[in-house]
C-alpha atoms as a PDB file:
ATOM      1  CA  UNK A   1       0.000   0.000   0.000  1.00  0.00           C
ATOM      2  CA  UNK A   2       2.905   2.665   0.873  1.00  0.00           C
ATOM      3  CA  UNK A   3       4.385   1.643  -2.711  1.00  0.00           C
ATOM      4  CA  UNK A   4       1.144   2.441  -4.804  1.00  0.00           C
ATOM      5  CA  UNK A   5       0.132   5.479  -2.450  1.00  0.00           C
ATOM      6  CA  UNK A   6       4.006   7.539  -3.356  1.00  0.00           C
ATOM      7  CA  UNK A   7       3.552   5.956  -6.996  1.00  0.00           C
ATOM      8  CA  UNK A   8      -0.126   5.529  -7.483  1.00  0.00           C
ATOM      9  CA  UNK A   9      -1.773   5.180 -11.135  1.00  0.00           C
ATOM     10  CA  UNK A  10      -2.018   7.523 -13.492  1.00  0.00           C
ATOM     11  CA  UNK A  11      -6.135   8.146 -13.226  1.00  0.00           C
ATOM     12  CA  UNK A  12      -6.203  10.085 -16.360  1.00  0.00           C
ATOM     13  CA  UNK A  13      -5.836   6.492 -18.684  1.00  0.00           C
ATOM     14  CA  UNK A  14      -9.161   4.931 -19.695  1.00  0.00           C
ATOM     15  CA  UNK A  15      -7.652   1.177 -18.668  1.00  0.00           C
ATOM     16  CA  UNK A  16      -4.908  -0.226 -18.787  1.00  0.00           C
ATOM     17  CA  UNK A  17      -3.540   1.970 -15.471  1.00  0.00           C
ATOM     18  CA  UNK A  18      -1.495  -1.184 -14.184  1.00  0.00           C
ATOM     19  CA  UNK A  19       0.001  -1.551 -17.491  1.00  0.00           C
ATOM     20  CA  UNK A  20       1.391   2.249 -16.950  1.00  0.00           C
ATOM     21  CA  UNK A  21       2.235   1.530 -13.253  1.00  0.00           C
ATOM     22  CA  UNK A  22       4.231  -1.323 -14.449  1.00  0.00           C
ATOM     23  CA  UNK A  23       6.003   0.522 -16.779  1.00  0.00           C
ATOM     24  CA  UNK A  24       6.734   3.798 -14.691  1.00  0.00           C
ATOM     25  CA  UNK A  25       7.179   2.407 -11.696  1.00  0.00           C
ATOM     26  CA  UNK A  26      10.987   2.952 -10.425  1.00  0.00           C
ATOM     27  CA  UNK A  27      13.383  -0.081 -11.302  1.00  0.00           C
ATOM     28  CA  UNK A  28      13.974  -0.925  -7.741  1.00  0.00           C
ATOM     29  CA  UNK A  29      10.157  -1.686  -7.189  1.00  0.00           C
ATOM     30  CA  UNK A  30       9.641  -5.318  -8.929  1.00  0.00           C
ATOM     31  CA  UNK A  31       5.776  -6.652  -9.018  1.00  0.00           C
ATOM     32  CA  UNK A  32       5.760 -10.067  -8.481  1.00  0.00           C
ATOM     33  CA  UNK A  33       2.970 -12.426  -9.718  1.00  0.00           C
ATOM     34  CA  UNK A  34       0.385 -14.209  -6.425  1.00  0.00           C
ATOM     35  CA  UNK A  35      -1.017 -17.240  -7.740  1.00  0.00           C
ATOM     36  CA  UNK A  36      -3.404 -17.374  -5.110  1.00  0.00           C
ATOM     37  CA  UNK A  37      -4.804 -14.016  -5.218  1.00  0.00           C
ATOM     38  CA  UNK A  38      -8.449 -14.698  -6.967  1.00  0.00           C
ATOM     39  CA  UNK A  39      -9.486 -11.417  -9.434  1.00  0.00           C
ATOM     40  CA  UNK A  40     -13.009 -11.612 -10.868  1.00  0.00           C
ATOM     41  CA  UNK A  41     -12.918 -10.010 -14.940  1.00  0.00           C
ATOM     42  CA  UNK A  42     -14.913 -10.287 -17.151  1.00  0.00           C
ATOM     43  CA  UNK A  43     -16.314  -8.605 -20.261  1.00  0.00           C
ATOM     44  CA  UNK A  44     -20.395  -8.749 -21.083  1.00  0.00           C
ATOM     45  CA  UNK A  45     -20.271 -10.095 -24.610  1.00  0.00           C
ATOM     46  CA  UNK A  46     -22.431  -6.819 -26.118  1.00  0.00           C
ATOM     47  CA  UNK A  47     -21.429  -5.676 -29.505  1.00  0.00           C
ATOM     48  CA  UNK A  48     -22.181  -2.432 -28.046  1.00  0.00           C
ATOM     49  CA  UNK A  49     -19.618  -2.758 -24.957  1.00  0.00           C
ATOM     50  CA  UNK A  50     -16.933  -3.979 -27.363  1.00  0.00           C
ATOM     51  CA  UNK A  51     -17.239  -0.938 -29.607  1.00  0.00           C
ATOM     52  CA  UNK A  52     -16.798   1.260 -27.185  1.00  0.00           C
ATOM     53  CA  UNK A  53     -13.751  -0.671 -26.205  1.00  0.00           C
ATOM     54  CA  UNK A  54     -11.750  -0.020 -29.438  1.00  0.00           C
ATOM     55  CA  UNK A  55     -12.669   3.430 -29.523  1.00  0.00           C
ATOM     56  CA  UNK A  56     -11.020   3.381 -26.088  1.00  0.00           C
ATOM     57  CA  UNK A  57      -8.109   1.315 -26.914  1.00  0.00           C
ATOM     58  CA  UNK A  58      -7.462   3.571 -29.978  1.00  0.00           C
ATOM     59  CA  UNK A  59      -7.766   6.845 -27.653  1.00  0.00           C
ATOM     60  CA  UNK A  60      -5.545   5.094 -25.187  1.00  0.00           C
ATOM     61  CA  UNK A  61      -2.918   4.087 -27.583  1.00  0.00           C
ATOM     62  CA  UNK A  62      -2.437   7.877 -28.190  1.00  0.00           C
ATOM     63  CA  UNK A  63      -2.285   8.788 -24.590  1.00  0.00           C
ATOM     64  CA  UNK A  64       0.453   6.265 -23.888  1.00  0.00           C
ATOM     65  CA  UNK A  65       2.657   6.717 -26.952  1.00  0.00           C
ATOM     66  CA  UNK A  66       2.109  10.784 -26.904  1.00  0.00           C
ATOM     67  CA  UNK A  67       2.134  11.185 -23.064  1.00  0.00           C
ATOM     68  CA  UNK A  68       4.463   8.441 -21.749  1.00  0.00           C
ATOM     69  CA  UNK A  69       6.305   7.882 -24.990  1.00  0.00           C
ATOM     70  CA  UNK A  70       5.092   4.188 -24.378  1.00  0.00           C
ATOM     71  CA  UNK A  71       4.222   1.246 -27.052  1.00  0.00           C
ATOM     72  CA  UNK A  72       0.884   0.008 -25.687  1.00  0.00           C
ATOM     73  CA  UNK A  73       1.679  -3.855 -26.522  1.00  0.00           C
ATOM     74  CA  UNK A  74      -1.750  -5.357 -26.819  1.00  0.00           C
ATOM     75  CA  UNK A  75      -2.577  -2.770 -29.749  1.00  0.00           C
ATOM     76  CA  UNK A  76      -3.606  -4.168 -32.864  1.00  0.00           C
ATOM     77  CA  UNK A  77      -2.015  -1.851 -35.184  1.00  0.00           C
ATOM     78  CA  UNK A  78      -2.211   2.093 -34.971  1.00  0.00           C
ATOM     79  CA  UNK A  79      -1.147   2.522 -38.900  1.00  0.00           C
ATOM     80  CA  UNK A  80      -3.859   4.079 -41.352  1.00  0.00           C
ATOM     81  CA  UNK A  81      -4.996   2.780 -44.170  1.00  0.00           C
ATOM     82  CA  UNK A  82      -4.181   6.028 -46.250  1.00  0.00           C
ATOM     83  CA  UNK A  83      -1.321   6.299 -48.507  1.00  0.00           C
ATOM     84  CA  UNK A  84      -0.365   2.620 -48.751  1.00  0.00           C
ATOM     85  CA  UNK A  85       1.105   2.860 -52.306  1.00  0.00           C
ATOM     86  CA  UNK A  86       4.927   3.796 -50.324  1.00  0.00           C
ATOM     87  CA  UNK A  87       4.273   1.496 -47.439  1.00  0.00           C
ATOM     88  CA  UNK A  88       2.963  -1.905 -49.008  1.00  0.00           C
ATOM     89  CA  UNK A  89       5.512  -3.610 -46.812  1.00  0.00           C
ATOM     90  CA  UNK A  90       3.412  -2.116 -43.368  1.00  0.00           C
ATOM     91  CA  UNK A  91       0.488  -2.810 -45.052  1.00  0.00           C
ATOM     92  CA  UNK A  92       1.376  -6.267 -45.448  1.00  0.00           C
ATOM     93  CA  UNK A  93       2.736  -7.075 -42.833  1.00  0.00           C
ATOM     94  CA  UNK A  94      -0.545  -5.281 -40.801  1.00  0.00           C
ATOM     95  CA  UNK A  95      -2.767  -7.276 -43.175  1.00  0.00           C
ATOM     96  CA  UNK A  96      -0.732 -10.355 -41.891  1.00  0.00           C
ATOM     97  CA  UNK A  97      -1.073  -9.399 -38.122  1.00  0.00           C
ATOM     98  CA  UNK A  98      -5.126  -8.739 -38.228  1.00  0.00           C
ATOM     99  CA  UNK A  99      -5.257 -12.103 -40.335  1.00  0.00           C
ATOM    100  CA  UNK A 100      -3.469 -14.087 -37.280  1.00  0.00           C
ATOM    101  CA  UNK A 101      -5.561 -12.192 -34.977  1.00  0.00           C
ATOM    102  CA  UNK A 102      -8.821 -13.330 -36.568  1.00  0.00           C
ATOM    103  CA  UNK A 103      -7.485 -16.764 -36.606  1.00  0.00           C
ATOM    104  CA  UNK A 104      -6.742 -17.050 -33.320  1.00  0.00           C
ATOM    105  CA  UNK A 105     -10.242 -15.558 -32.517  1.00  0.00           C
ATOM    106  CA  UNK A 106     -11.701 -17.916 -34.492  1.00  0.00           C
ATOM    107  CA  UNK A 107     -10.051 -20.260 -32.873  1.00  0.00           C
ATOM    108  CA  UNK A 108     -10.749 -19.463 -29.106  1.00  0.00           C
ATOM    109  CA  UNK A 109     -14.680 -19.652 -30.464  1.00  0.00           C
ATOM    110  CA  UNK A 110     -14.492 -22.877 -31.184  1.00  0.00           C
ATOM    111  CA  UNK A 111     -12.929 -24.577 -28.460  1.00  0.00           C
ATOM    112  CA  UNK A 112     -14.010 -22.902 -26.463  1.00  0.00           C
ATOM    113  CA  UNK A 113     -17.863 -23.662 -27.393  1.00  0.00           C
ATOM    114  CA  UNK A 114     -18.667 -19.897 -28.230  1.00  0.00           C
ATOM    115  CA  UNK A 115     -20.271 -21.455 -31.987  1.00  0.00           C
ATOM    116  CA  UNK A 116     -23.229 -19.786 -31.566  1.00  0.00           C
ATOM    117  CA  UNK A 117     -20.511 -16.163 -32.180  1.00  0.00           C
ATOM    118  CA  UNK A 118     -18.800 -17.332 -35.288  1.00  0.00           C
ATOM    119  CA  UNK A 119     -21.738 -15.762 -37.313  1.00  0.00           C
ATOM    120  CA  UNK A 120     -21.339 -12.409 -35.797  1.00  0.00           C
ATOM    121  CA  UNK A 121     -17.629 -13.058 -35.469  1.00  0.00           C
ATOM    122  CA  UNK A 122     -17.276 -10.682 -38.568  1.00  0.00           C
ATOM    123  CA  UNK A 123     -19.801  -7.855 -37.888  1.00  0.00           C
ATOM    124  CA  UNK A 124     -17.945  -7.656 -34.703  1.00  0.00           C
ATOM    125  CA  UNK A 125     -14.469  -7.373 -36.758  1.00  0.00           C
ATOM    126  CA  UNK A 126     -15.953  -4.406 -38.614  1.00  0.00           C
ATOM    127  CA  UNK A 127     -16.388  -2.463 -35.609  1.00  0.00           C
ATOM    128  CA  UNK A 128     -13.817  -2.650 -33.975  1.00  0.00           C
ATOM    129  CA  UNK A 129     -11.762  -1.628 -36.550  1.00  0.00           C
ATOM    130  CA  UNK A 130     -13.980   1.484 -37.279  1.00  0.00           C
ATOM    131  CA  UNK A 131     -14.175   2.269 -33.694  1.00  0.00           C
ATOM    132  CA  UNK A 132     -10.273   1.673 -33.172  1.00  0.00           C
ATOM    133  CA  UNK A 133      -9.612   4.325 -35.895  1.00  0.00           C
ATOM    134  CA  UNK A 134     -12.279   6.673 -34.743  1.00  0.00           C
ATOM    135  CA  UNK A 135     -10.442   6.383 -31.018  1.00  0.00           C
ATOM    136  CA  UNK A 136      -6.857   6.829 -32.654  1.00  0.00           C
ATOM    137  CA  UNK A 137      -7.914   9.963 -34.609  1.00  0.00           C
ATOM    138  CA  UNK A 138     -10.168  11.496 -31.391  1.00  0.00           C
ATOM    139  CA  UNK A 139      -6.724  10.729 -29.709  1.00  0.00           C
ATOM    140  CA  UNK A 140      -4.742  12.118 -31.509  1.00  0.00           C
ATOM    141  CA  UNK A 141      -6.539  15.427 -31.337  1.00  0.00           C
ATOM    142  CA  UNK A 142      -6.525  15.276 -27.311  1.00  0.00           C
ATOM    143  CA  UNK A 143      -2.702  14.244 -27.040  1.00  0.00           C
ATOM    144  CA  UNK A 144      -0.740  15.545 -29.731  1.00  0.00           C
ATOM    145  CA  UNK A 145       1.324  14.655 -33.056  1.00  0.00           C
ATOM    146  CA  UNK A 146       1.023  10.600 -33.873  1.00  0.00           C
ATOM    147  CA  UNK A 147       4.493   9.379 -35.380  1.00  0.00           C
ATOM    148  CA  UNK A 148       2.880   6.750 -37.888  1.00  0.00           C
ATOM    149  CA  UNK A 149       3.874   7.859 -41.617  1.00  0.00           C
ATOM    150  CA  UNK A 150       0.170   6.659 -42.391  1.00  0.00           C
ATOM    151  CA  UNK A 151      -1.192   9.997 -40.497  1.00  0.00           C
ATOM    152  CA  UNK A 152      -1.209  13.315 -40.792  1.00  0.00           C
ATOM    153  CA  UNK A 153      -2.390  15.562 -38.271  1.00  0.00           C
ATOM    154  CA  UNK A 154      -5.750  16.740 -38.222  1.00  0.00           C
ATOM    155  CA  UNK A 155      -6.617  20.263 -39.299  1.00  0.00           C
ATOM    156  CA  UNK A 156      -8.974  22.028 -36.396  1.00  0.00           C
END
């Protein structure tokens, strides 16, 4: 408790604060994992819920990479799709990244028993790519100048 209360989280981040904490906190401090500490998460499996999600995440991924100068690892991808022509190397290799990601969603589904998703599996994938972008750009405008060659910054 007298570690997080002279380094507590940053309250400003949508999630994601212990990622922050973890990455800010001085190099003598080391957190240590407690098997047998029990953590109830979970996620309500609402299109609507998982929207606003990537619009967070996007937002977020801003934040940390403008703010902290962070990489937030879980991101999908922060590059645009405009102006590929000069960057069809990124754009492959994103393409290849959000291909493995689906598969592995996929995946999870179905051994997990979750058939009954696979239909909306893609409707699902839409949106959160739509809402991930909408969250990077509204993210950009709140934290400053994105370093992706895919962006420019937006006029007011």
């Amino acid at each position: 408790k007298e570690t997080w209360e002279r380094h507590p989280f940053d309250e400003k981040a949508s999630f994601a604060e212990d990622f922050i904490w973890s990455q800010v906190l001085p190099k003598e401090y080391r957190i240590k994992y407690v098997p047998e500490a029990a953590v109830y998460h979970s996620h309500p499996l609402r299109l609507g819920y998982w929207a606003k999600r990537a619009y967070d995440n996007g937002v977020f991924v801003q934040y940390l990479e403008n703010v902290y100068g962070l990489e937030y690892r879980w991101a999908v991808n922060h590059n645009g799709t405009a102006g590929m022509r000069p960057y069809r190397k990124e754009f492959l290799a994103s393409l290849a990244t959000h291909a493995v990601r689906c598969f592995r969603m996929l995946r999870f589904l179905i051994e997990n028993g979750y058939l009954k998703f696979i239909p909306v599996f893609p409707i699902y994938w839409v949106l959160e790519q739509y809402y991930y972008r909408k969250g990077l750009a509204h993210g950009l405008k709140l934290y400053g100048k994105f370093k992706s060659p895919f962006h420019e910054r937006p006029q007011p």
